[in-house]
Protein backbone atom coordinates (compact mmCIF):
# COMPACT_ATOMS: atom_id res chain seq x y z
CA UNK A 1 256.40 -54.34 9.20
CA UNK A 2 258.94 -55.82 6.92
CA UNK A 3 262.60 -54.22 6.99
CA UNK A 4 262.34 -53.19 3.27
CA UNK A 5 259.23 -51.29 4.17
CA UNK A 6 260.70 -49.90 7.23
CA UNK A 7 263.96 -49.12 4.87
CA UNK A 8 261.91 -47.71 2.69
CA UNK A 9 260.15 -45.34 5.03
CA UNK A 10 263.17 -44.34 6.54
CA UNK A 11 264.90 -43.79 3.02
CA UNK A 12 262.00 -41.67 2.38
CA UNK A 13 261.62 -39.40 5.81
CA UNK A 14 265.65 -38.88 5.07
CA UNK A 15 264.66 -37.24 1.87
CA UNK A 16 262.18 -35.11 3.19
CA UNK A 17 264.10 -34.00 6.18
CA UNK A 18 266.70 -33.32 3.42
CA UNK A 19 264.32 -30.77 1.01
CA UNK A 20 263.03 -28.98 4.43
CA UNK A 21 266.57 -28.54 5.01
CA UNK A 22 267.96 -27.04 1.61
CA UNK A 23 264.68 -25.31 0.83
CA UNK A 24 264.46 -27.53 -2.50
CA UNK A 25 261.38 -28.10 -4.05
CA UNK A 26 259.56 -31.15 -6.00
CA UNK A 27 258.89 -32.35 -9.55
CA UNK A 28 255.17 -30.59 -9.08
CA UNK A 29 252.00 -32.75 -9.33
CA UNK A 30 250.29 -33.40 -11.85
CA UNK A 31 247.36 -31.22 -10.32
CA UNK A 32 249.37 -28.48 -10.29
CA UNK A 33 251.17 -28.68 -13.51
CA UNK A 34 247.58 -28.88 -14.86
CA UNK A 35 246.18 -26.18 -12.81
CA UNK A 36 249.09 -23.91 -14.01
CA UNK A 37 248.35 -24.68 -17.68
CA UNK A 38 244.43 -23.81 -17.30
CA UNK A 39 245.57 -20.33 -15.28
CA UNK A 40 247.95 -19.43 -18.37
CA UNK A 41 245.85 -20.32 -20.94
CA UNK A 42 246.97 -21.89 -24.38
CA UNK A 43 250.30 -20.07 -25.64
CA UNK A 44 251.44 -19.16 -29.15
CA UNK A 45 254.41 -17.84 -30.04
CA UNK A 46 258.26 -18.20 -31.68
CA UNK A 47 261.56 -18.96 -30.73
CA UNK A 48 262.29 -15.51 -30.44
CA UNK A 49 265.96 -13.84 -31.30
CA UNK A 50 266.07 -10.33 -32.69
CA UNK A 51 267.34 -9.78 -36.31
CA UNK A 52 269.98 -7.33 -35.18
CA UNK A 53 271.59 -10.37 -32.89
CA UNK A 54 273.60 -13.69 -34.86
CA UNK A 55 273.13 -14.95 -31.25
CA UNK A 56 272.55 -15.58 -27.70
CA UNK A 57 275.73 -13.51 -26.67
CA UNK A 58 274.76 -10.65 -29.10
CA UNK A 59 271.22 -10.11 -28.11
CA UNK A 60 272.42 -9.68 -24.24
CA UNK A 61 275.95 -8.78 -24.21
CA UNK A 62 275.54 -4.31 -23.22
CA UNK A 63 276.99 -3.08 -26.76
CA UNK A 64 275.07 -5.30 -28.47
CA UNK A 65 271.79 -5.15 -26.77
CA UNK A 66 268.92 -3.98 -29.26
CA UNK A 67 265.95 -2.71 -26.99
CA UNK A 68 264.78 -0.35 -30.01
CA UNK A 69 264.56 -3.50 -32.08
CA UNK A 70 263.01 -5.78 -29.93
CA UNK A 71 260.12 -3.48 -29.26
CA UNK A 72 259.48 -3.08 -32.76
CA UNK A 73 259.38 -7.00 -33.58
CA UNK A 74 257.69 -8.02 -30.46
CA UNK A 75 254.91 -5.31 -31.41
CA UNK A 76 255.04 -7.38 -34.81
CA UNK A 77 254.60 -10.47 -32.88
CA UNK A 78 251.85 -8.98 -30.49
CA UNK A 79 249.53 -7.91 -33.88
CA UNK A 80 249.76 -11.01 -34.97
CA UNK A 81 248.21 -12.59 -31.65
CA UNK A 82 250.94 -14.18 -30.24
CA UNK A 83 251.09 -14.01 -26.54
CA UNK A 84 254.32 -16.07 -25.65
CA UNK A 85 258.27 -16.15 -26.97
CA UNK A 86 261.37 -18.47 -26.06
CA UNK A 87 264.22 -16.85 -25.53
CA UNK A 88 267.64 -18.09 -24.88
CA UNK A 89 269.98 -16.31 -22.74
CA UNK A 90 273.76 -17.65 -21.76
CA UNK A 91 276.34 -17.62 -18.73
CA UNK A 92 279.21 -15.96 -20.68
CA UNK A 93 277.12 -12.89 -20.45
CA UNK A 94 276.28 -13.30 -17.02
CA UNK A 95 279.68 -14.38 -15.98
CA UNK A 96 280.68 -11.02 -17.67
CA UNK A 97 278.58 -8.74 -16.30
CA UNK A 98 276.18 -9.95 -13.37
CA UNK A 99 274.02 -6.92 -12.64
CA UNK A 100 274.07 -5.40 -16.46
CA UNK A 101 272.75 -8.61 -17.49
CA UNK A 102 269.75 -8.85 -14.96
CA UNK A 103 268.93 -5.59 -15.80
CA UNK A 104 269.06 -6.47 -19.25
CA UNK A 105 266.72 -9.01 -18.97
CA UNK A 106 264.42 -6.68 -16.95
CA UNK A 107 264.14 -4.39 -19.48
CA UNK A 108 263.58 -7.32 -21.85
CA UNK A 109 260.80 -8.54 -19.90
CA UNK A 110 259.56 -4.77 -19.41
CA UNK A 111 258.97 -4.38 -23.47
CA UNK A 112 257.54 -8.05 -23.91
CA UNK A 113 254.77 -7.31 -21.19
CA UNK A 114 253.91 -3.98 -22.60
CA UNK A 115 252.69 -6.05 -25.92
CA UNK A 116 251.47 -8.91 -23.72
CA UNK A 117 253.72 -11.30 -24.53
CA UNK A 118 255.03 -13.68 -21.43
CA UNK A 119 258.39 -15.20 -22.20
CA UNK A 120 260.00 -18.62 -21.75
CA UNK A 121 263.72 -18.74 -20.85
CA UNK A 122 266.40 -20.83 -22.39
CA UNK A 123 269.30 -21.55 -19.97
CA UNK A 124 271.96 -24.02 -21.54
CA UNK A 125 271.86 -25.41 -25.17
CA UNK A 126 274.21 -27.89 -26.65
CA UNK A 127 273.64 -26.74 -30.22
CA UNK A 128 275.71 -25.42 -33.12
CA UNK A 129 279.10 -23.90 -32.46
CA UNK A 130 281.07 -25.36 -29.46
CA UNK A 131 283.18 -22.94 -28.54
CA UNK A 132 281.74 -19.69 -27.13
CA UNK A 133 283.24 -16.13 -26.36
CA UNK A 134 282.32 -12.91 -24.67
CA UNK A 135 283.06 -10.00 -26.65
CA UNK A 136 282.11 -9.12 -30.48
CA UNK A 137 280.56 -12.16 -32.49
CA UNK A 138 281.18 -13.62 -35.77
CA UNK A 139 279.83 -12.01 -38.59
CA UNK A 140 276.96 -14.00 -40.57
CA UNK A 141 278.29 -16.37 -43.00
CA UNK A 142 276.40 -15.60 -45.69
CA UNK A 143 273.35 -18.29 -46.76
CA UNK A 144 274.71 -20.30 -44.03
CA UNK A 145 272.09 -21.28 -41.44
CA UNK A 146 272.83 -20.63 -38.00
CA UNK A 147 276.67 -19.77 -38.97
CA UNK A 148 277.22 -17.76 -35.61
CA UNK A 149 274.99 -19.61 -33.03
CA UNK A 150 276.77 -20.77 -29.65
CA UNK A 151 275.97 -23.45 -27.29
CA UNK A 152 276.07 -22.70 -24.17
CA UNK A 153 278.54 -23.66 -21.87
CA UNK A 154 280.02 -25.78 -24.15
CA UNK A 155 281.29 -29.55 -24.44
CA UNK A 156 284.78 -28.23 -23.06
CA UNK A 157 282.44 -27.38 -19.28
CA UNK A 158 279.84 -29.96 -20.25
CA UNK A 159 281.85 -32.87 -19.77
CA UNK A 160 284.34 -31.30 -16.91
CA UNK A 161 282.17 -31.04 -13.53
CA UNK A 162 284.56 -29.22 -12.03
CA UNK A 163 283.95 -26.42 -13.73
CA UNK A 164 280.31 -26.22 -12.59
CA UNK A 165 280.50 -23.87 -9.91
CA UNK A 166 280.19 -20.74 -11.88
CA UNK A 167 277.16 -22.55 -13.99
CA UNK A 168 274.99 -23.26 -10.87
CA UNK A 169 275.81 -19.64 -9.22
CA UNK A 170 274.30 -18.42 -12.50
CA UNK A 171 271.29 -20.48 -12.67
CA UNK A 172 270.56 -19.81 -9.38
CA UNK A 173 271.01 -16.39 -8.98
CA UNK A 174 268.95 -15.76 -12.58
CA UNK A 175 266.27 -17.86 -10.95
CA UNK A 176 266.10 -16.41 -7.32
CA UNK A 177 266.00 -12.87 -8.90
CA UNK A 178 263.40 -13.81 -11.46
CA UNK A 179 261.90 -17.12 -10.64
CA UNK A 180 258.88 -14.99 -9.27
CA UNK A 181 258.07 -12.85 -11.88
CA UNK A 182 254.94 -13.16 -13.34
CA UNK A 183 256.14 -12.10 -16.57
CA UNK A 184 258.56 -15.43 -16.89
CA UNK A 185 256.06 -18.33 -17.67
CA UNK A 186 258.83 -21.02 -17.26
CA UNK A 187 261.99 -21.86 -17.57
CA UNK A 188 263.50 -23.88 -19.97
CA UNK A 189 266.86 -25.38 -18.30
CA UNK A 190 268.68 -26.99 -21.15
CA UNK A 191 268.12 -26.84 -25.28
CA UNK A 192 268.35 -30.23 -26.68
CA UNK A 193 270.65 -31.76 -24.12
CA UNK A 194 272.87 -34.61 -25.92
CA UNK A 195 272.90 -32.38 -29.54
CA UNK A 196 276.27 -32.51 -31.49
CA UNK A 197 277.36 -35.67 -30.32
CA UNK A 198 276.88 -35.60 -26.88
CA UNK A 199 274.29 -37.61 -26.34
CA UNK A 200 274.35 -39.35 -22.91
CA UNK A 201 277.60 -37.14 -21.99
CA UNK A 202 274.93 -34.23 -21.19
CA UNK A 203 272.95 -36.68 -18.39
CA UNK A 204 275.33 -35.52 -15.32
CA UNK A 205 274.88 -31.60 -16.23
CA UNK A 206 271.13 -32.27 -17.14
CA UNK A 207 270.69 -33.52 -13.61
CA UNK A 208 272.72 -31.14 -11.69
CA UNK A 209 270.59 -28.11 -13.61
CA UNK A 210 267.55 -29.64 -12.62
CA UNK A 211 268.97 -29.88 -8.79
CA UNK A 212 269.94 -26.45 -8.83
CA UNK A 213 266.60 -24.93 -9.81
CA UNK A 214 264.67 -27.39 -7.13
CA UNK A 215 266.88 -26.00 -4.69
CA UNK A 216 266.26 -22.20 -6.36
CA UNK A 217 262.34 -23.53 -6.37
CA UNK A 218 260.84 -20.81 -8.84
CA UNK A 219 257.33 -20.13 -8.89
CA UNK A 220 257.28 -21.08 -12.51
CA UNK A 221 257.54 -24.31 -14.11
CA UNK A 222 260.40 -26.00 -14.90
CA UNK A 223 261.42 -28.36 -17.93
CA UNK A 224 263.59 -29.63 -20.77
CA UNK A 225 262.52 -30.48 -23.73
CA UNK A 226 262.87 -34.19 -25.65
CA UNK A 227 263.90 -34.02 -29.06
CA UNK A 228 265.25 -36.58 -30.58
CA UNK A 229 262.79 -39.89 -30.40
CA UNK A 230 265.32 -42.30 -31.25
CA UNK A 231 266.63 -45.65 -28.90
CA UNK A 232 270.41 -43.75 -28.41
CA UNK A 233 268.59 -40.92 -26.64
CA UNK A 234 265.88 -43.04 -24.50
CA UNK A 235 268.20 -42.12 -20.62
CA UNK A 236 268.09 -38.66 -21.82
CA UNK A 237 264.74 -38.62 -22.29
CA UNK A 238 263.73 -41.05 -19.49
CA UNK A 239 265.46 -38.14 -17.37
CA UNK A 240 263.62 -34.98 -18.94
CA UNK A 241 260.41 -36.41 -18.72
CA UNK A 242 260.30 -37.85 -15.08
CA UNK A 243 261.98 -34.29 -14.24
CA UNK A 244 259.95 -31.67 -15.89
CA UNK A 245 256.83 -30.10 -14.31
CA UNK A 246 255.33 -30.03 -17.73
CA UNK A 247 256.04 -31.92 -21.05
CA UNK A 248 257.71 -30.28 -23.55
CA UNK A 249 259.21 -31.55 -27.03
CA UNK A 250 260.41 -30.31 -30.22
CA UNK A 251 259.11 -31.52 -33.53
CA UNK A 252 260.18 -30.77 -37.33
CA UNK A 253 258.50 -33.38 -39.20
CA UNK A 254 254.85 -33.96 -40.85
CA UNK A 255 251.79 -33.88 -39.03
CA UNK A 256 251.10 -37.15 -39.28
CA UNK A 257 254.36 -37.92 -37.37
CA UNK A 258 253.34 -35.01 -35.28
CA UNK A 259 250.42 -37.12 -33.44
CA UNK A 260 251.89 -40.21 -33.00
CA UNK A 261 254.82 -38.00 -30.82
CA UNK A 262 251.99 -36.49 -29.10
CA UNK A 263 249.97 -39.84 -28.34
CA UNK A 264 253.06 -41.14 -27.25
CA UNK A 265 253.36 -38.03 -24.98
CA UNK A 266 249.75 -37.78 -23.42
CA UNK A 267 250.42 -40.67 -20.85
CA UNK A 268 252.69 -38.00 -18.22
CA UNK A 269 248.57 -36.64 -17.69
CA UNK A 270 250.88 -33.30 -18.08
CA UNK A 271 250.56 -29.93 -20.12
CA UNK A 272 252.36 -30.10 -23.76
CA UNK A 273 254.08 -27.54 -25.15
CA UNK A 274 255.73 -27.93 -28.71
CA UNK A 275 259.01 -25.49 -27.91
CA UNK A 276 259.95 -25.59 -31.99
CA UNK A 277 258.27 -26.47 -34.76
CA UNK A 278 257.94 -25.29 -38.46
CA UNK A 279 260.31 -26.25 -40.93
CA UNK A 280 258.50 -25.65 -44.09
CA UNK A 281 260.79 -27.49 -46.31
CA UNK A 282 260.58 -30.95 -44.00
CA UNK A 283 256.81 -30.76 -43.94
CA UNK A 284 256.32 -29.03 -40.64
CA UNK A 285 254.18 -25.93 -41.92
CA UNK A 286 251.54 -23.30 -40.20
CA UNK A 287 248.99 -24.29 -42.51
CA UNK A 288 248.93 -28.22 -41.14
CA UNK A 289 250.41 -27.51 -37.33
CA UNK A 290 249.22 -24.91 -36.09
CA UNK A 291 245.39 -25.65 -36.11
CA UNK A 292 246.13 -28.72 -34.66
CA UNK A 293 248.69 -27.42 -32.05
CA UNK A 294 245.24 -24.96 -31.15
CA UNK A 295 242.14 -27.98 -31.51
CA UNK A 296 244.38 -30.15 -29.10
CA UNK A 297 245.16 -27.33 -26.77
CA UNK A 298 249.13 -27.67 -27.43
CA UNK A 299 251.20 -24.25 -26.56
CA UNK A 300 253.51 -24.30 -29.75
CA UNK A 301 256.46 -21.83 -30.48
CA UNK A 302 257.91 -21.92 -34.43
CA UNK A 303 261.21 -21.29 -34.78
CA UNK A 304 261.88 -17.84 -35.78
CA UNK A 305 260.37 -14.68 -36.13
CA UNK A 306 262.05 -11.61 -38.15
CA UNK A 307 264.44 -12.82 -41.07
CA UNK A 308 268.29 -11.90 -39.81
CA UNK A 309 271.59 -12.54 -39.32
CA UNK A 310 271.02 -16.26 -37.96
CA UNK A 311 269.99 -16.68 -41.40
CA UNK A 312 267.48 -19.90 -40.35
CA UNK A 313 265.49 -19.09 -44.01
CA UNK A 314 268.23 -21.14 -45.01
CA UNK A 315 268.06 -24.97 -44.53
CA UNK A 316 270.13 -26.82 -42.14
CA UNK A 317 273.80 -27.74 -43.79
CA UNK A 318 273.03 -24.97 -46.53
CA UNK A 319 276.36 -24.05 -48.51
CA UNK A 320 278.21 -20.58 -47.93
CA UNK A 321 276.29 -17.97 -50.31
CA UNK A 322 273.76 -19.71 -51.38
CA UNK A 323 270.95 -17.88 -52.89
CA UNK A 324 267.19 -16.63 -51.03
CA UNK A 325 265.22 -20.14 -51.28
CA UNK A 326 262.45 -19.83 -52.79
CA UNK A 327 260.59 -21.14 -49.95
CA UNK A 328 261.91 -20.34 -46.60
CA UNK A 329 262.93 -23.27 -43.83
CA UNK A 330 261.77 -20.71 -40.83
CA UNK A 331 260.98 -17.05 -40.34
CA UNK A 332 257.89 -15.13 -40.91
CA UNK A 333 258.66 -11.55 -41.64
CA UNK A 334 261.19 -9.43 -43.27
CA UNK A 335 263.39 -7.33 -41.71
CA UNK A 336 260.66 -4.32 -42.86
CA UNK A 337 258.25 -6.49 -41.21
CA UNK A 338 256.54 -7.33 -44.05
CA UNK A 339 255.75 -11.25 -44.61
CA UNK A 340 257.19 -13.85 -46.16
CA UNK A 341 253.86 -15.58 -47.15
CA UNK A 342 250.92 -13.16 -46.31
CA UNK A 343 248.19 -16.71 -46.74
CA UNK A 344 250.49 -18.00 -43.38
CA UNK A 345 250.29 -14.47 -41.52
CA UNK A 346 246.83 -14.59 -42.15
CA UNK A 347 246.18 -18.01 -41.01
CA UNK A 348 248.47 -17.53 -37.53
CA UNK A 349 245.98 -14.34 -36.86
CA UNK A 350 243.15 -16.69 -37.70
CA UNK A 351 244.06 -19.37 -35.27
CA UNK A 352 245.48 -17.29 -32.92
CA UNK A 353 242.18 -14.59 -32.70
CA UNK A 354 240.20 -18.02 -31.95
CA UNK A 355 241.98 -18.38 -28.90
């Protein structure tokens, strides 16, 4: 035996000895990430924020928290056959309030299953406004898309590993209290790692998240989604793909762009799940995605529901008041529940009753 291949076998018996040790847990196989995806079945669904909340820190924080709400949308969402939602939640609320949080989330997770709807958590996100705070939100900006969203922790804790200790207590204690729960289909560690600017700045957190939840070692699947398919981003994707149990991606352009992502995509031999799509004004529409998300067994989540206060009809970069467009960038109902385009709620019943 050579000394590289005993170097090698040693180098590998260290790291075995090393995940008996902590308890952490593996990438999964591709068996099992495939396994998982035939058990759950194909999944439909939004990026899911209730019209009452401008953003992650309103929809959780305990004056703020809209159960009433969410039951009546996610009954919305449930008649028109979706069975899945991503939802993003964020540590300033858990740093606040631990316990009110989980409970939070419990009761969340308590309305979602009563319409049969499994959800798909969102732990850190590096889009939109940079600066987050506990306590009462911006108002909406009116016509402005997206005025109030946070990121989540923020380029300030981003880029400063030494204040990561409060970050990995949260992920792991929302993961060891929920990362059995049936009605959690996976978590989502990190939105578009590398958004506003960052780029390869996001790598060291990106790993460290995924090292916390192996050590955590939920039941569910983990993964982070690539989104942005140009050269500047290939290390960030590089890592999300040889990390994630299953592929996931986000996609807002024509369908014909649409496939080539996914051939490109097919060679992990993994699950694919579309975490946002449908941006009607850049040619990423129900009509065209959606029955091909469902004919090549894709799980797919639009972005949006219930037209609110993150006011994402509106364009990306749309100016302060502008008017209702005429045709909405995302969304599918009115506050009254009533549609934007009744042809599209007919055709997401369609696709999804085929199911």
């Amino acid at each position: 035996m050579t000394k590289s291949i005993q170097l090698m076998l040693s180098q590998c018996a260290i790291a075995a000895t090393l995940l008996q040790v902590t308890g952490a847990s593996e990438r999964w196989s591709e068996e099992k990430a495939n396994g998982w995806y035939v058990d759950n079945g194909w999944m439909s669904g939004c990026n899911f924020n209730p019209s009452t909340s401008i953003n992650q820190l309103e929809v959780w924080q305990a004056d703020t928290f809209d159960p009433k709400t969410i039951d009546r949308e996610l009954g919305w969402a449930a008649e028109l056959g979706f069975n899945s939602m991503r939802v993003y939640l964020h540590n300033l609320v858990w740093t606040a309030d631990k316990e009110g949080f989980k409970k939070r989330i419990d009761t969340f997770l308590d309305i979602a299953d009563h319409h049969g709807i499994k959800i798909m958590f969102v732990f850190f996100d590096d889009c939109w406004n940079a600066e987050p705070k506990s306590g009462k939100q911006p108002d909406p900006v009116p016509g402005v898309h997206n005025s109030g969203w946070m990121q989540s922790p923020g380029p300030k804790v981003v880029n400063d590993p030494g204040q990561w200790e409060n970050l990995e207590l949260y992920v792991k204690d929302i993961l060891k209290t929920f990362g059995k729960d049936g009605r959690v289909v996976l978590w989502d560690l990190y939105n578009e790692p590398g958004n506003t600017g960052q780029v390869d700045k996001s790598i060291p957190l990106l790993k460290a998240v995924f090292q916390w939840a192996r050590e955590v070692g939920p039941s569910q699947p983990l993964s982070v989604a690539v989104w942005n398919f140009t050269p500047e981003f290939d290390a960030l994707n590089k890592l999300s793909l040889e990390q994630s149990d299953v592929v996931t991606f986000h996609h807002y352009e024509g369908l014909d762009a649409l496939i080539g992502v996914v051939r490109g995509l097919r060679k992990y031999n993994r699950p694919l799940l579309c975490s946002e799509y449908m941006a009607r004004t850049n040619n990423s529409k129900f009509e065209t995605h959606l029955p091909y998300f469902s004919s090549a067994n894709i799980s797919c989540y639009n972005w949006g529901f219930v037209s609110g206060k993150s006011n994402t009809i509106f364009p990306w970069g749309s100016e302060e008041n502008s008017p209702e467009p005429e045709v909405w960038f995302h969304d599918i109902l009115r506050k009254d529940g009533t549609p934007f385009s009744q042809e599209e709620v007919d055709l997401i019943k369609e696709v999804n009753a085929d199911r």
